[in-house]
Protein backbone atom coordinates (compact mmCIF):
# COMPACT_ATOMS: atom_id res chain seq x y z
CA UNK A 1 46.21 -42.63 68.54
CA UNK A 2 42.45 -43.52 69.18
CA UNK A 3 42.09 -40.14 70.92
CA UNK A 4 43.80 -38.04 68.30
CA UNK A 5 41.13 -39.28 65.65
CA UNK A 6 38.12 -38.90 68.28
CA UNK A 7 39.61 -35.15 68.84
CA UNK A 8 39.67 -34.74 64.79
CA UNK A 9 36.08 -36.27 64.49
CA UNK A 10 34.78 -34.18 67.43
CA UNK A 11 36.33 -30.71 65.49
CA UNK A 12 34.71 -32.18 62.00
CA UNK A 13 30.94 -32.50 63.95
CA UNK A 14 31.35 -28.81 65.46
CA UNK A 15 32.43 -27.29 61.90
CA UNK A 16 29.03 -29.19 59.76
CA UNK A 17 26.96 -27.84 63.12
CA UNK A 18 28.52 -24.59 62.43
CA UNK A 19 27.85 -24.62 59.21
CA UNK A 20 24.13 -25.98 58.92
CA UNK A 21 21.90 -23.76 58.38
CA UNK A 22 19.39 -22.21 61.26
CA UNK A 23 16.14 -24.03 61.27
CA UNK A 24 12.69 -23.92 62.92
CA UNK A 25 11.21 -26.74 65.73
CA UNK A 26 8.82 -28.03 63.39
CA UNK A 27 10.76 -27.36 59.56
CA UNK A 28 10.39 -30.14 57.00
CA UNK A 29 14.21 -30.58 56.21
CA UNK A 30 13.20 -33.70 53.77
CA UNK A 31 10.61 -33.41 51.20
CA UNK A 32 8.62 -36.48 50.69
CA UNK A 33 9.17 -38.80 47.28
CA UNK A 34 7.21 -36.56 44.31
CA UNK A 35 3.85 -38.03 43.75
CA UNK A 36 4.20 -39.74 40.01
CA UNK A 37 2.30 -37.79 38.05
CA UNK A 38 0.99 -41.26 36.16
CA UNK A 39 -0.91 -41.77 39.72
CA UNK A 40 -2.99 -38.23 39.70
CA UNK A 41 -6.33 -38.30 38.41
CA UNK A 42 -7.69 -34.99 37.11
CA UNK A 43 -11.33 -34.32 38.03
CA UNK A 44 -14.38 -34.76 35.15
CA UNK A 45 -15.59 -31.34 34.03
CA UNK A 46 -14.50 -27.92 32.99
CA UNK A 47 -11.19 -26.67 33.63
CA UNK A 48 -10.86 -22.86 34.61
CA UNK A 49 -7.09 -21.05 34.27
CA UNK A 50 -5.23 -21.03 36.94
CA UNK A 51 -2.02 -19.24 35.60
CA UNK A 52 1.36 -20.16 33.66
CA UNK A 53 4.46 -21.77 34.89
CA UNK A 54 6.90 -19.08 35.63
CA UNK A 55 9.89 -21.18 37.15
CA UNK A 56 11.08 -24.86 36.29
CA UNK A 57 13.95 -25.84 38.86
CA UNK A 58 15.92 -29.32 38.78
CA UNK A 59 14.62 -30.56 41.66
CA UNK A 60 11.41 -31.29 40.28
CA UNK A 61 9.59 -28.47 41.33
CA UNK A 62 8.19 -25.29 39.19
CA UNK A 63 6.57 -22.54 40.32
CA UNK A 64 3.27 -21.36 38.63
CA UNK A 65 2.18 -17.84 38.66
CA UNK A 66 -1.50 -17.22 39.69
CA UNK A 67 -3.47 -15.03 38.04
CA UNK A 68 -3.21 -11.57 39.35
CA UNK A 69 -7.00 -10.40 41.37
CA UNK A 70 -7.71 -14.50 41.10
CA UNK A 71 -8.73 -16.62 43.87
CA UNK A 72 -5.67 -18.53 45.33
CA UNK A 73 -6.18 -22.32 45.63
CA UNK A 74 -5.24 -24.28 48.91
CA UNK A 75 -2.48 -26.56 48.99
CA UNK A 76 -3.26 -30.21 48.17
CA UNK A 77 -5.16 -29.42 44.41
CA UNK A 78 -4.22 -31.76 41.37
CA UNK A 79 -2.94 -29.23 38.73
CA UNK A 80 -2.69 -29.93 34.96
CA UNK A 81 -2.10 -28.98 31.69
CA UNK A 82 -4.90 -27.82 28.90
CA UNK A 83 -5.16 -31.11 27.50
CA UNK A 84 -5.69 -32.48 31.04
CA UNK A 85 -1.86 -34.25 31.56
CA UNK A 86 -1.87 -33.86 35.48
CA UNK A 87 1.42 -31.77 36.67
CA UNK A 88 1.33 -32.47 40.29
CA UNK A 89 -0.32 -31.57 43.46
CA UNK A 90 0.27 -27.73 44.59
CA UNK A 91 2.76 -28.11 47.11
CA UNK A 92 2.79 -24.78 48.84
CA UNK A 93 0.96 -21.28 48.24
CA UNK A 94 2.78 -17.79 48.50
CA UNK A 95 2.62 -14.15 47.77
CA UNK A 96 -0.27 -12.19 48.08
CA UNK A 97 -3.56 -13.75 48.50
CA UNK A 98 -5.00 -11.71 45.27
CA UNK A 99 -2.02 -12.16 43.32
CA UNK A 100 -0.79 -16.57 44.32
CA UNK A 101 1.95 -18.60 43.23
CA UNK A 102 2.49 -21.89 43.59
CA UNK A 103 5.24 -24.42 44.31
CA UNK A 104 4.01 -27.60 42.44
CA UNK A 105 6.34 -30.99 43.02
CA UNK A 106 5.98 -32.59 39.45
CA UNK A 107 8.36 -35.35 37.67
CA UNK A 108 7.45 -33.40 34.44
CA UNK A 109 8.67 -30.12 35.11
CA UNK A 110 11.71 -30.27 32.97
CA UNK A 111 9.73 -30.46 29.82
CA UNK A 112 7.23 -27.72 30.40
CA UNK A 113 8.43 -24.23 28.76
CA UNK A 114 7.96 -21.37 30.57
CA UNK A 115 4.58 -19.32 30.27
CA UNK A 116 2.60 -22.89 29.83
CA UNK A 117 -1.18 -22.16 30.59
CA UNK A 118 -2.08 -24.50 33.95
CA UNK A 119 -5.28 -25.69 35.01
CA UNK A 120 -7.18 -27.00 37.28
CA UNK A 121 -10.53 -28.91 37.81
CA UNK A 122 -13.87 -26.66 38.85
CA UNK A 123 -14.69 -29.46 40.54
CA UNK A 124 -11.98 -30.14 43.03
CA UNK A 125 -11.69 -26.27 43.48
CA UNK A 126 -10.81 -25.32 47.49
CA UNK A 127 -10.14 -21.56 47.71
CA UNK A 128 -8.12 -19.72 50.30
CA UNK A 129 -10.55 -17.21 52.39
CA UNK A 130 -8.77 -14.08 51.02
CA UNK A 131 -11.57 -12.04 53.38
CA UNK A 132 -10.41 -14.07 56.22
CA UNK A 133 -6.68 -13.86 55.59
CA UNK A 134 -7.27 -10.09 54.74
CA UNK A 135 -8.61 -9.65 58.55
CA UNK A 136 -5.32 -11.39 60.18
CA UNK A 137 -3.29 -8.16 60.78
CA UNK A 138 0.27 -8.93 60.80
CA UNK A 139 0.18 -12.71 59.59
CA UNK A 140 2.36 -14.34 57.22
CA UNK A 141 0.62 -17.42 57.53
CA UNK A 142 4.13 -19.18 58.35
CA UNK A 143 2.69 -22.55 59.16
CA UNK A 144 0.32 -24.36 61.78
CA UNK A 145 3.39 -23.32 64.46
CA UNK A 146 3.65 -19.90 63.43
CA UNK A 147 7.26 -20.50 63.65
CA UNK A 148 9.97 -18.36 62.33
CA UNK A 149 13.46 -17.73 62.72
CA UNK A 150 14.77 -14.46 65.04
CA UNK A 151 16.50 -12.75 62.76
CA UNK A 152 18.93 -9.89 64.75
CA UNK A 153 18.80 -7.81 61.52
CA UNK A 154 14.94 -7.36 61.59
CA UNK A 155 13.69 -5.04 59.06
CA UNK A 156 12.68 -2.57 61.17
CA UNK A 157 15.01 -1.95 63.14
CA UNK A 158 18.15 -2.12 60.52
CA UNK A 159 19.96 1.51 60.42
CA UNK A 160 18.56 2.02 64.08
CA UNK A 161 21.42 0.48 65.73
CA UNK A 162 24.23 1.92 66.84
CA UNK A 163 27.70 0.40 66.13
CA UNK A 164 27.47 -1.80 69.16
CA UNK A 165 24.00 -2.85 68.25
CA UNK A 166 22.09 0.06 70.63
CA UNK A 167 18.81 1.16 69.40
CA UNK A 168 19.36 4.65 69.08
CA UNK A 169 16.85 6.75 70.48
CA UNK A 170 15.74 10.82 69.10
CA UNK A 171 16.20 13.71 71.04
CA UNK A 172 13.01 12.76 73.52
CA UNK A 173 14.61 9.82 74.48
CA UNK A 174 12.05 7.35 72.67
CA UNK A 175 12.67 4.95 70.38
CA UNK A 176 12.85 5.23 66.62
């Protein structure tokens, strides 16, 4: 009896391997507790626009659409409201460096509407170097590991294969 349930427990740990999804050496798979927003000071002095809230998701995270042709702040930065009510620390920066958004873990973000104007103190201002960035050909900035998953279906090979995977090659014999 003892080994029929070990053979039934063995089968249920290879299906929820099957099933978990691929991930990367170094991936955060848990985020951290969100920083209470009560606890985040925001910096004396003038504010300048950072961009509007453009997603609100459950788990406590919105997304905030930079300004297009602004200057994309690093991660780290104490956003906030007009009237200075902190919204959390920027979490992570994507898109283009001219054009950022930003993933912001807040405990507010339920109550924000979408389009909200977002802030953030001239004086804590750190600023990606978009000339720098601009000069890494082929980056994606992935993370300090440059990791990423191998994807078999890369994008530039897709509708090169043949049936049985092949890369197909022209008339020359070189590859497409």
């Amino acid at each position: 009896m003892d080994g029929e349930i070990r053979d039934i427990l063995a089968g249920i740990v290879d299906v929820i391997a099957e099933d978990a999804p691929p991930r990367t050496a170094h991936e955060v798979v848990e985020l951290p507790p969100i920083e209470p927003v009560e606890t985040l000071v925001v910096a004396e002095g003038p504010l300048f626009h950072v961009g509007g809230v453009s997603t609100c998701l459950d788990d406590g995270q919105l997304v905030v659409r930079g300004l297009e042709n602004g200057k994309a702040l690093v991660e780290g930065i104490v956003l906030c409201l007009g009237d200075r009510s902190p919204l959390g620390r920027i979490w992570e920066v994507f898109g283009p460096v001219r054009h950022p958004h930003y993933v912001v873990r807040t405990s507010s973000a339920a109550s924000l509407d979408l389009g909200t104007l977002v802030f953030a103190p001239q004086t804590e201002a750190a600023f990606v170097d978009a000339e720098y960035v601009s000069k890494l050909r082929g980056t994606d900035a992935s993370n300090d590991h440059d990791e990423e998953l191998q994807d078999d279906t890369d994008d530039e090979t897709t509708g090169l294969l043949d049936e049985d995977g092949f890369l197909v090659e022209d008339d020359d014999h070189h590859e497409r």
